[in-house]
C-alpha atoms as a PDB file:
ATOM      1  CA  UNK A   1       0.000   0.000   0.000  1.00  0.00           C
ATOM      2  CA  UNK A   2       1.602   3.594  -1.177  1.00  0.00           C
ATOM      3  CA  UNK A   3       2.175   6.239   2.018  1.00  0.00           C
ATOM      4  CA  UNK A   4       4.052   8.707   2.448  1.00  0.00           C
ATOM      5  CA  UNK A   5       6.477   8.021   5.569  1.00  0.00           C
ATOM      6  CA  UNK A   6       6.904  11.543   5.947  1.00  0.00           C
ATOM      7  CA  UNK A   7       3.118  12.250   6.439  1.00  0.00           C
ATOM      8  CA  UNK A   8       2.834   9.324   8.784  1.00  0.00           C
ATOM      9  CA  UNK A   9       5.507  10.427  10.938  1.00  0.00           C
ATOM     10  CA  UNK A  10       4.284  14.037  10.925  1.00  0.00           C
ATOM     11  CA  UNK A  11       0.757  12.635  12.410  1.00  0.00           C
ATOM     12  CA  UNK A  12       2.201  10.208  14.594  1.00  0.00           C
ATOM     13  CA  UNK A  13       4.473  13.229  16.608  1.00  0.00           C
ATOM     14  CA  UNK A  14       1.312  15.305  16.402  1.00  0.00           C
ATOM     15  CA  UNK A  15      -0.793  12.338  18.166  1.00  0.00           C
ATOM     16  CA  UNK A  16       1.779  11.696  20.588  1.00  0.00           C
ATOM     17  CA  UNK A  17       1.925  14.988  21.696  1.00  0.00           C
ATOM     18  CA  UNK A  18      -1.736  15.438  21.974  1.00  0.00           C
ATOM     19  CA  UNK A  19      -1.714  12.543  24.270  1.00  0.00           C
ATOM     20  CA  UNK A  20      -0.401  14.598  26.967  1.00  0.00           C
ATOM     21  CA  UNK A  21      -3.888  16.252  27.672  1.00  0.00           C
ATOM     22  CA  UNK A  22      -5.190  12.959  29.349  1.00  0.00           C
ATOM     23  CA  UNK A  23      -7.238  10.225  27.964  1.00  0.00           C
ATOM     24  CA  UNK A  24     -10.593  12.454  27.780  1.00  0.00           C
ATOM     25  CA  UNK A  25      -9.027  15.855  26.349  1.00  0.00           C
ATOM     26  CA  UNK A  26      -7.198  13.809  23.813  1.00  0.00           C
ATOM     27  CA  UNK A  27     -10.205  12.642  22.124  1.00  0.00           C
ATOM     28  CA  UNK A  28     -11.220  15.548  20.902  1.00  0.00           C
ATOM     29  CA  UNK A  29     -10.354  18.864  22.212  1.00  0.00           C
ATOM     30  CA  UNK A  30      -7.463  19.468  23.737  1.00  0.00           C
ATOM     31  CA  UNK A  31      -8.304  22.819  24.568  1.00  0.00           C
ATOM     32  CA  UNK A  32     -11.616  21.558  26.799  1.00  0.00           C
ATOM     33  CA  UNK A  33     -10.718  21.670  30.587  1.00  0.00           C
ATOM     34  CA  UNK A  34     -14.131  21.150  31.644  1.00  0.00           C
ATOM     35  CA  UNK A  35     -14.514  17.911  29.393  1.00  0.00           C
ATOM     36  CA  UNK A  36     -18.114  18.756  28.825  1.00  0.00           C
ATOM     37  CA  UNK A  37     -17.744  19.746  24.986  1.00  0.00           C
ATOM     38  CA  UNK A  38     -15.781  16.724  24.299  1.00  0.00           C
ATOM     39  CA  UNK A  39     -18.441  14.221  26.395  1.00  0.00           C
ATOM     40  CA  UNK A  40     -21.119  16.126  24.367  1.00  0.00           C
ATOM     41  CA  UNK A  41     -19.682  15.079  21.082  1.00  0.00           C
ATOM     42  CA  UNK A  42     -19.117  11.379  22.388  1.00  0.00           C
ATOM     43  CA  UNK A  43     -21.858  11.096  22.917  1.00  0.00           C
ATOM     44  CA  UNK A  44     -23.410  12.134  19.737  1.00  0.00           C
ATOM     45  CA  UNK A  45     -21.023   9.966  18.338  1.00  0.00           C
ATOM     46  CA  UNK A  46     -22.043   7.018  20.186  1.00  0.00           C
ATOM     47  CA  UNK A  47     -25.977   7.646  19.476  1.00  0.00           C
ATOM     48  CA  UNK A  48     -25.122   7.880  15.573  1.00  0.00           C
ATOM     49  CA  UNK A  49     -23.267   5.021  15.156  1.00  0.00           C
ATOM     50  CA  UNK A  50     -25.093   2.721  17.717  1.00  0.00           C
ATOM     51  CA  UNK A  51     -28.470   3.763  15.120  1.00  0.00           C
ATOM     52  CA  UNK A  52     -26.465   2.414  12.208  1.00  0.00           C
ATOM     53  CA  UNK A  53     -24.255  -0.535  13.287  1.00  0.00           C
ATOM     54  CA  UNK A  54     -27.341  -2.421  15.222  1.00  0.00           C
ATOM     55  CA  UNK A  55     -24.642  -3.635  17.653  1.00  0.00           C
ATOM     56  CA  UNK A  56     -26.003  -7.208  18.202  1.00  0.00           C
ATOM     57  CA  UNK A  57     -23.422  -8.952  20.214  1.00  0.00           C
ATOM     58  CA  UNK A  58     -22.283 -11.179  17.367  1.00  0.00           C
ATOM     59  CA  UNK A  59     -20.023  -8.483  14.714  1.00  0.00           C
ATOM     60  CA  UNK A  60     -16.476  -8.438  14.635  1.00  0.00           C
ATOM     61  CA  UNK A  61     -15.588  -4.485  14.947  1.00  0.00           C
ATOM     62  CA  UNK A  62     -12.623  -2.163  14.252  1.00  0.00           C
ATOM     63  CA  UNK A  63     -11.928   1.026  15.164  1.00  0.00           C
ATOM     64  CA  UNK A  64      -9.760   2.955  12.574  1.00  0.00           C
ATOM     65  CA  UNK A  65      -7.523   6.037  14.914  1.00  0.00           C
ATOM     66  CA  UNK A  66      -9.355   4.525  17.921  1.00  0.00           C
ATOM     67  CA  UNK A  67      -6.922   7.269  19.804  1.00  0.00           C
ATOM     68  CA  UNK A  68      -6.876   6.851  23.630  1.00  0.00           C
ATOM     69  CA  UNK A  69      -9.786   4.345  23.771  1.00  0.00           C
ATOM     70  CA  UNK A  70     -13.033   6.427  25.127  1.00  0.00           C
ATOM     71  CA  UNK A  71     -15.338   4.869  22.103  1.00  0.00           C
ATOM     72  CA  UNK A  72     -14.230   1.492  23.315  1.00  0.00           C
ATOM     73  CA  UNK A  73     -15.861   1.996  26.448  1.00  0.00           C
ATOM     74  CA  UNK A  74     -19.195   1.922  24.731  1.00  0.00           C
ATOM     75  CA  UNK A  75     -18.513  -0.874  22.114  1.00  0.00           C
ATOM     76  CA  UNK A  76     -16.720  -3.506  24.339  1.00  0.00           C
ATOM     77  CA  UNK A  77     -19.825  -6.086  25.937  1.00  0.00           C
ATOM     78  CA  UNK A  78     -21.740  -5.172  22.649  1.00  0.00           C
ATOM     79  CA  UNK A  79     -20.182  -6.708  19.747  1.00  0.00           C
ATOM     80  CA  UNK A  80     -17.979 -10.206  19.709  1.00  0.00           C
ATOM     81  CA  UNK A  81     -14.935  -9.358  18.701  1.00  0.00           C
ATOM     82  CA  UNK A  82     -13.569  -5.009  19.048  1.00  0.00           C
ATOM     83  CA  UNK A  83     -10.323  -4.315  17.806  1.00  0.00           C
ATOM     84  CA  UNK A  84      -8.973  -0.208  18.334  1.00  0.00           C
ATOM     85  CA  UNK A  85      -5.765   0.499  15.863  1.00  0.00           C
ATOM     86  CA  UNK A  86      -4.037   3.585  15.972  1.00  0.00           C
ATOM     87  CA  UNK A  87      -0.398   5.421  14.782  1.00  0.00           C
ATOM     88  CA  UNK A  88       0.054   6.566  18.061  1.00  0.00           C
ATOM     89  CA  UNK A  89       2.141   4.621  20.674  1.00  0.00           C
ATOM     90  CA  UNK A  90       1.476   7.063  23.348  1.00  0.00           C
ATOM     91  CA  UNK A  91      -2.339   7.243  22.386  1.00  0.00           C
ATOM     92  CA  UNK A  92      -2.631   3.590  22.557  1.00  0.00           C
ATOM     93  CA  UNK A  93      -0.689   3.436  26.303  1.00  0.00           C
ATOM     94  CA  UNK A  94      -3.730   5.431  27.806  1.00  0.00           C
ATOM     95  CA  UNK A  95      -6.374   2.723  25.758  1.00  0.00           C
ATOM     96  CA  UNK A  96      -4.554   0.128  27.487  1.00  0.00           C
ATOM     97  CA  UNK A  97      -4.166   1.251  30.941  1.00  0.00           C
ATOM     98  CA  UNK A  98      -8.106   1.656  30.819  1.00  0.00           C
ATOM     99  CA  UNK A  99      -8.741  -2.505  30.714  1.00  0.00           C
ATOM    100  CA  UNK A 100     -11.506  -1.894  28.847  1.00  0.00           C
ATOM    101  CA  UNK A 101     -13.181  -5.804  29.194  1.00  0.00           C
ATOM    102  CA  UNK A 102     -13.397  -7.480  26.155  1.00  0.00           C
ATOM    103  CA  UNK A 103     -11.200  -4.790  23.772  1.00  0.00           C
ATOM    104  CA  UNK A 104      -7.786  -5.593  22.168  1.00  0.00           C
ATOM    105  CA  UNK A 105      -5.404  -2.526  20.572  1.00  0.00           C
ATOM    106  CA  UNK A 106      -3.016  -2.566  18.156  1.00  0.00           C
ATOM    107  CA  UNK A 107      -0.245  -0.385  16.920  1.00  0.00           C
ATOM    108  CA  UNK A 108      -0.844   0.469  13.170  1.00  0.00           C
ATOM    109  CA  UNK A 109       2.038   1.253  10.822  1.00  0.00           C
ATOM    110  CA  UNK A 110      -0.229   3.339   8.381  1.00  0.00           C
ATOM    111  CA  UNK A 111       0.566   1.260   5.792  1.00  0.00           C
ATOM    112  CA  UNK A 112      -1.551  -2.009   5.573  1.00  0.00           C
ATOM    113  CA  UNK A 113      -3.949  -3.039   8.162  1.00  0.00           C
ATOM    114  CA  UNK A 114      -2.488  -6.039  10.025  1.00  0.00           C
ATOM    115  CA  UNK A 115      -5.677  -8.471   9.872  1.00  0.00           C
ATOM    116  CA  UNK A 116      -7.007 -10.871   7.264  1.00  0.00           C
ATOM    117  CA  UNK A 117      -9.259 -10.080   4.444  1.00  0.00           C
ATOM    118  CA  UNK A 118     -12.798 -10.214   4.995  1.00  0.00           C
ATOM    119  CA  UNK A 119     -11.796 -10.313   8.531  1.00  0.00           C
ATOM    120  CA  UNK A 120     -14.398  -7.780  10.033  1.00  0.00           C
ATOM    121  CA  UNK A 121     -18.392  -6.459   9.816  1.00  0.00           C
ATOM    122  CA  UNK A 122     -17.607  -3.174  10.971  1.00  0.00           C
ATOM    123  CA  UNK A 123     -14.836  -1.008  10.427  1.00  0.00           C
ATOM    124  CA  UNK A 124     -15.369   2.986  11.862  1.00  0.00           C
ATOM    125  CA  UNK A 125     -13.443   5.966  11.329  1.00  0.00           C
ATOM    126  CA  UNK A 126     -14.609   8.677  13.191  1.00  0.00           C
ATOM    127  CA  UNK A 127     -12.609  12.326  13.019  1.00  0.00           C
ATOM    128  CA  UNK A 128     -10.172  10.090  10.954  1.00  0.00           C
ATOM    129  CA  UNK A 129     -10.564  11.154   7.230  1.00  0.00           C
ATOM    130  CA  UNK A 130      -9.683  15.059   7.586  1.00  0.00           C
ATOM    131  CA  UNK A 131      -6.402  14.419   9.240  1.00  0.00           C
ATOM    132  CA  UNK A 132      -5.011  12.628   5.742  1.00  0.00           C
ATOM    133  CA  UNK A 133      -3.942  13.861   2.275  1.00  0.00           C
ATOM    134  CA  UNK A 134      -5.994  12.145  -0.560  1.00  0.00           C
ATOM    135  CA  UNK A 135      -3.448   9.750  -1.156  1.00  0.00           C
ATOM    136  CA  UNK A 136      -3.105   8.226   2.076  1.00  0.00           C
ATOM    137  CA  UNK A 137      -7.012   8.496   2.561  1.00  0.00           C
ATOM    138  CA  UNK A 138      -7.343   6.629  -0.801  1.00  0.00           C
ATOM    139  CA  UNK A 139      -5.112   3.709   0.092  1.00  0.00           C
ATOM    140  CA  UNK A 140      -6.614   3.734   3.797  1.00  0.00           C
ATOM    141  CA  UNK A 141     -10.117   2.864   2.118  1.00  0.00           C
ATOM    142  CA  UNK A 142      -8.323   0.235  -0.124  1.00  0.00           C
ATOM    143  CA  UNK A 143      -7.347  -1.166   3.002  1.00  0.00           C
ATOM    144  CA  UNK A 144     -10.474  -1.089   4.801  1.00  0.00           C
ATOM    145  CA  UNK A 145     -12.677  -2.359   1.378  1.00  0.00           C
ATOM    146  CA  UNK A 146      -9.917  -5.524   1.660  1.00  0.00           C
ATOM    147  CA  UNK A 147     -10.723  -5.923   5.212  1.00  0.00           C
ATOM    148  CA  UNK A 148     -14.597  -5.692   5.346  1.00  0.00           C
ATOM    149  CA  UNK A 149     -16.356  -9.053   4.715  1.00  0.00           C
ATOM    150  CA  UNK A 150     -18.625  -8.775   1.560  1.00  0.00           C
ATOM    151  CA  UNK A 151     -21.912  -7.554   3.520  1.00  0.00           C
ATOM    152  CA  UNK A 152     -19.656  -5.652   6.069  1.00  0.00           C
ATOM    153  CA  UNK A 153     -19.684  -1.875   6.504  1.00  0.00           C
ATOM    154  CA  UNK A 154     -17.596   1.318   7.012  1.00  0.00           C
ATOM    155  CA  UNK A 155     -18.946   3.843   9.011  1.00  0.00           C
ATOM    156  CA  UNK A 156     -17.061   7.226   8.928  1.00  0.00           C
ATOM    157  CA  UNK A 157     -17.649  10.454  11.295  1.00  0.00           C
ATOM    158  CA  UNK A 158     -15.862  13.463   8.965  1.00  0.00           C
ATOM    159  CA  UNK A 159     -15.234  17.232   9.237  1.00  0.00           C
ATOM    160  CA  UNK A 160     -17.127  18.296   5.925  1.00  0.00           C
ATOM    161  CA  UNK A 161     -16.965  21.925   4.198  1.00  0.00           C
ATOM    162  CA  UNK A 162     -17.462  23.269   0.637  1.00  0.00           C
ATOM    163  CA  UNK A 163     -15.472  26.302   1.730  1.00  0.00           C
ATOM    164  CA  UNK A 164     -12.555  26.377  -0.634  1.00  0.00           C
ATOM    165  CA  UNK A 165     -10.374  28.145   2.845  1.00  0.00           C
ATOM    166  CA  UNK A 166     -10.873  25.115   4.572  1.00  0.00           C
ATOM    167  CA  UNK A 167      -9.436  22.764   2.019  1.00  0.00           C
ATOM    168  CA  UNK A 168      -6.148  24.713   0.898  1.00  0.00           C
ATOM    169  CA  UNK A 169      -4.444  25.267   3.888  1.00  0.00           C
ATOM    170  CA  UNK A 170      -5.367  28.807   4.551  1.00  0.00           C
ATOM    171  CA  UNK A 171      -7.694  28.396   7.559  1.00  0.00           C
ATOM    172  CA  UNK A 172      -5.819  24.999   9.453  1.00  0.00           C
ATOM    173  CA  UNK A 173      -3.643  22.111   7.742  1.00  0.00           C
ATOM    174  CA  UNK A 174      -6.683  20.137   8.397  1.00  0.00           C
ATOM    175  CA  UNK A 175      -8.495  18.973   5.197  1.00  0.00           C
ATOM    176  CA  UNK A 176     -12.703  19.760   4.921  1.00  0.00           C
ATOM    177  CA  UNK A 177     -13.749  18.020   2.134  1.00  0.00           C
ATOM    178  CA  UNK A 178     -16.986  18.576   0.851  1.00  0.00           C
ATOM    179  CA  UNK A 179     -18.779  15.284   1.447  1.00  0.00           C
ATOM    180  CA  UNK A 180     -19.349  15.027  -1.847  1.00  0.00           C
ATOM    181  CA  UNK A 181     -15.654  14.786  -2.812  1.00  0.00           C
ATOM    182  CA  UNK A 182     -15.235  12.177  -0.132  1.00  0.00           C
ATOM    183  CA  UNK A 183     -18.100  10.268  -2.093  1.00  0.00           C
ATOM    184  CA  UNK A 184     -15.848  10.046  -5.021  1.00  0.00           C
ATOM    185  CA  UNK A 185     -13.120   9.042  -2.924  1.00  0.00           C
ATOM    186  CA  UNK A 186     -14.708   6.050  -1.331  1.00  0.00           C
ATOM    187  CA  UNK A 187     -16.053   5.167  -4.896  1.00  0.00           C
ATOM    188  CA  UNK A 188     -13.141   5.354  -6.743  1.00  0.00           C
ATOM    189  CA  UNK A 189     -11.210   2.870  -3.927  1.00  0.00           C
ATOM    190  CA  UNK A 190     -13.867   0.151  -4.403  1.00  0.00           C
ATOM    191  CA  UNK A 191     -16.438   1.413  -1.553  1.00  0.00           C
ATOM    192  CA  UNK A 192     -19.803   2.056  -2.293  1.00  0.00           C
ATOM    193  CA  UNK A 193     -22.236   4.959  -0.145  1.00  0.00           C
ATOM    194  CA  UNK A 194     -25.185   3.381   0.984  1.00  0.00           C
ATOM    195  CA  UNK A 195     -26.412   6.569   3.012  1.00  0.00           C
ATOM    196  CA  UNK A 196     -24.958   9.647   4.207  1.00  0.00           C
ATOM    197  CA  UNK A 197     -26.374  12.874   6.647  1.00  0.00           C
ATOM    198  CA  UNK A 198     -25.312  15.760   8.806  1.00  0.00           C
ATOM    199  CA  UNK A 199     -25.102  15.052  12.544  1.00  0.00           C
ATOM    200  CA  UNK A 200     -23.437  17.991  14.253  1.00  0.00           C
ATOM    201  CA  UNK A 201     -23.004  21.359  13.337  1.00  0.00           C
ATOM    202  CA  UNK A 202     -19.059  22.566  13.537  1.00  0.00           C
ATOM    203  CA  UNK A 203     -20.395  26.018  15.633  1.00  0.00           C
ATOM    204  CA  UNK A 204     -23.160  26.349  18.003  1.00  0.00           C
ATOM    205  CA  UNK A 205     -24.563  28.498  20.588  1.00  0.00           C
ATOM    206  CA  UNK A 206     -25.260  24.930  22.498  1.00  0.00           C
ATOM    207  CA  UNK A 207     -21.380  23.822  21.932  1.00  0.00           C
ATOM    208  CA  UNK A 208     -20.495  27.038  23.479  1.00  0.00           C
ATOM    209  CA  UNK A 209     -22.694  26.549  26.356  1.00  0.00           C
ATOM    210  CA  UNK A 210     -21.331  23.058  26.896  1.00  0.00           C
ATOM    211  CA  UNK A 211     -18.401  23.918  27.021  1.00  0.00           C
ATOM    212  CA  UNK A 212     -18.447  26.903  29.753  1.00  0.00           C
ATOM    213  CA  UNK A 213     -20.449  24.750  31.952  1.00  0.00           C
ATOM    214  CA  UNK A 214     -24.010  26.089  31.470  1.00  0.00           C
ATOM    215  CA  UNK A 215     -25.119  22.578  31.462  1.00  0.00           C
ATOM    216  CA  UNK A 216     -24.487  19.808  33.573  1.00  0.00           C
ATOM    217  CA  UNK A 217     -22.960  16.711  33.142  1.00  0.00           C
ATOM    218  CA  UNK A 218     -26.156  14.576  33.517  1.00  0.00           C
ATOM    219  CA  UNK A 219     -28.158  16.565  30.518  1.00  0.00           C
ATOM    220  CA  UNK A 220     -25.115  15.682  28.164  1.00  0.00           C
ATOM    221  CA  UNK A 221     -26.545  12.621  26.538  1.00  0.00           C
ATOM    222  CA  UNK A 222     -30.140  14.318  26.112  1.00  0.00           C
ATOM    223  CA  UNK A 223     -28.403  17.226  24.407  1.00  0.00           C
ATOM    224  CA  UNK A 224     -26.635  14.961  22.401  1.00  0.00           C
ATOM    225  CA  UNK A 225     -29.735  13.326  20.822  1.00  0.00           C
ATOM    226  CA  UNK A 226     -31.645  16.810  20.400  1.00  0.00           C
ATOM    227  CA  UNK A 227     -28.432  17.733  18.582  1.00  0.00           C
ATOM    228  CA  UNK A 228     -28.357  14.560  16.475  1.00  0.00           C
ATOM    229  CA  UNK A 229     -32.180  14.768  15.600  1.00  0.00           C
ATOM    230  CA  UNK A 230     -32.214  18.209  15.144  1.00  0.00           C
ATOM    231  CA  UNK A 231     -29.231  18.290  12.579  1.00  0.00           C
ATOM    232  CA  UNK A 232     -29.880  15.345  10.459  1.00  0.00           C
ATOM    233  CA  UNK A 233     -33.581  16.441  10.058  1.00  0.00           C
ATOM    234  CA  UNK A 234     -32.120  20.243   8.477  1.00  0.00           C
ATOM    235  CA  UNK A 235     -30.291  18.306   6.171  1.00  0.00           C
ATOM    236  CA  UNK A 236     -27.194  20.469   5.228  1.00  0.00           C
ATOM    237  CA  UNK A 237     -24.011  19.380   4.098  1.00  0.00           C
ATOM    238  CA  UNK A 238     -22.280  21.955   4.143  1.00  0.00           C
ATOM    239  CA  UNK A 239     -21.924  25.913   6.330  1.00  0.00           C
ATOM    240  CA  UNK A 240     -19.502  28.513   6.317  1.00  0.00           C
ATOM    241  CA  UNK A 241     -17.216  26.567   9.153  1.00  0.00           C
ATOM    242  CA  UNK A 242     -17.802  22.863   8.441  1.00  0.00           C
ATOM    243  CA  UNK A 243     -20.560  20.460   9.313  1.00  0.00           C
ATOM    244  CA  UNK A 244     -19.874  16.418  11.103  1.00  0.00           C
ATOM    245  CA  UNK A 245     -21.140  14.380   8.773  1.00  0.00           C
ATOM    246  CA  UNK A 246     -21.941  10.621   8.951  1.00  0.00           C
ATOM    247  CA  UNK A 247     -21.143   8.445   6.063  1.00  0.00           C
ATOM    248  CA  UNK A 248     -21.718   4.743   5.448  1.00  0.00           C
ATOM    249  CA  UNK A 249     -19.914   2.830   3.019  1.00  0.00           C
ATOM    250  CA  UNK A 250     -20.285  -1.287   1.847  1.00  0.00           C
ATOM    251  CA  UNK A 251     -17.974  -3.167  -0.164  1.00  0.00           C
ATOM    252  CA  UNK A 252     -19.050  -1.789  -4.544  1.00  0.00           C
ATOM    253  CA  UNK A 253     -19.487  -5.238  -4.745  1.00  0.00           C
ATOM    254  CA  UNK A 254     -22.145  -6.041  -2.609  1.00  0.00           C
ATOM    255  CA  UNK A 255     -25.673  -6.149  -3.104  1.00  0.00           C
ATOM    256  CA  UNK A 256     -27.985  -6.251   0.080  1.00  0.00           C
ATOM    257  CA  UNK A 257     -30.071  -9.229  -0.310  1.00  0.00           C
ATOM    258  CA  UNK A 258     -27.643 -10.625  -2.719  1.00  0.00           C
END
């Protein structure tokens, strides 16, 4: 599988670094002492993919820059087999230490995904895609199409803008794609979109008051859903900042019902 060592090293210092903030910090944002914004979006996370992966105790699930493990907490007792990979030694260390029951990690090279083909029902990639050039995203999806069993799925979380700021360099080094250009990157890498919607708006009054601690810690999860529901139902892919969109992705070959 083509990389680029240089961009793989250049992520894996940045991840290692961020992995000084603590296991909750470095899942998101850094920058949120409280932990409230990044619990918020957790949770949202956890609501959208639960609704499409139908957790059932019996898939064998992998989670693509699984970072310092938080997701894990949620999928470990709900699927059979849960596998977290990521570039990041020092990331990884904090997943460990957690002994979340049931989870294995593994250090990933960036270069080929170090499990059989076919070997799993579920692959996700949530706040994954943005980080990587279209290159390394392209042979990342080869990767995971090789790795999916036939009926299996990818299910991706990404940073999506049509603002042409956010995709040359001039705002951050991180890339927005539109989600339509990341439609035509999962297609042309042998992935086809089975659905895709909005589920969290990049800036919001609500994030805002998350974050400063106008709500507690117990209305989190509600918030989370209202967010969710309230997104996907407005339907818009794109905004002047960026919108968190949800994409899901089968194998071009497969055919449900086939």
């Amino acid at each position: 599988m083509a990389h680029d060592d240089g961009e793989l090293s250049a992520l894996r210092r940045e991840w290692n670094a961020t992995a000084q903030y603590g296991r909750i910090r470095a899942n998101w944002d850094p920058l949120d002492k409280r932990g409230l914004k990044n619990l918020f979006i957790e949770m949202l996370h956890r609501e959208a993919i639960g609704a499409v992966a139908r957790f059932d105790g019996n898939q064998a699930v992998l989670d693509l820059g699984c970072g310092t493990g938080v997701f894990e907490e949620y999928l470990g007792g709900k699927v059979r087999l849960a596998v977290g990979v990521d570039l990041s030694m020092a990331m990884l260390q904090q997943a460990v230490q957690a002994r979340i029951p049931g989870v294995s990690f593994c250090l990933y090279d960036g270069t080929t995904l170090p499990f059989a083909s076919q070997a799993f029902d579920i692959i996700i990639a949530k706040g994954l895609t943005y980080h990587l050039s279209d290159a390394l995203l392209a042979a990342l999806l080869r990767e995971c199409q090789r790795a999916l069993k036939p009926e299996g799925r990818l299910i991706t979380i990404d940073n999506c803008s049509s603002n042409p700021r956010h995709q040359d360099g001039s705002i951050h080094k991180l890339l927005y794609r539109s989600s339509d250009a990341l439609v035509k990157l999962f297609t042309a890498n042998g992935l086809r979109v089975a659905d895709r919607y909005p589920i969290r708006r990049g800036r919001s009054m609500l994030q805002y008051l998350i974050r400063y601690g106008f709500y507690g810690e117990k209305r989190i999860p509600e918030l989370a859903r209202r967010e969710l529901e309230t997104t996907k139902a407005r339907g818009r892919f794109h905004s002047s900042y960026y919108v968190q969109c949800l994409h899901v992705c089968c194998p071009s070959g497969y055919v449900a019902g086939s």
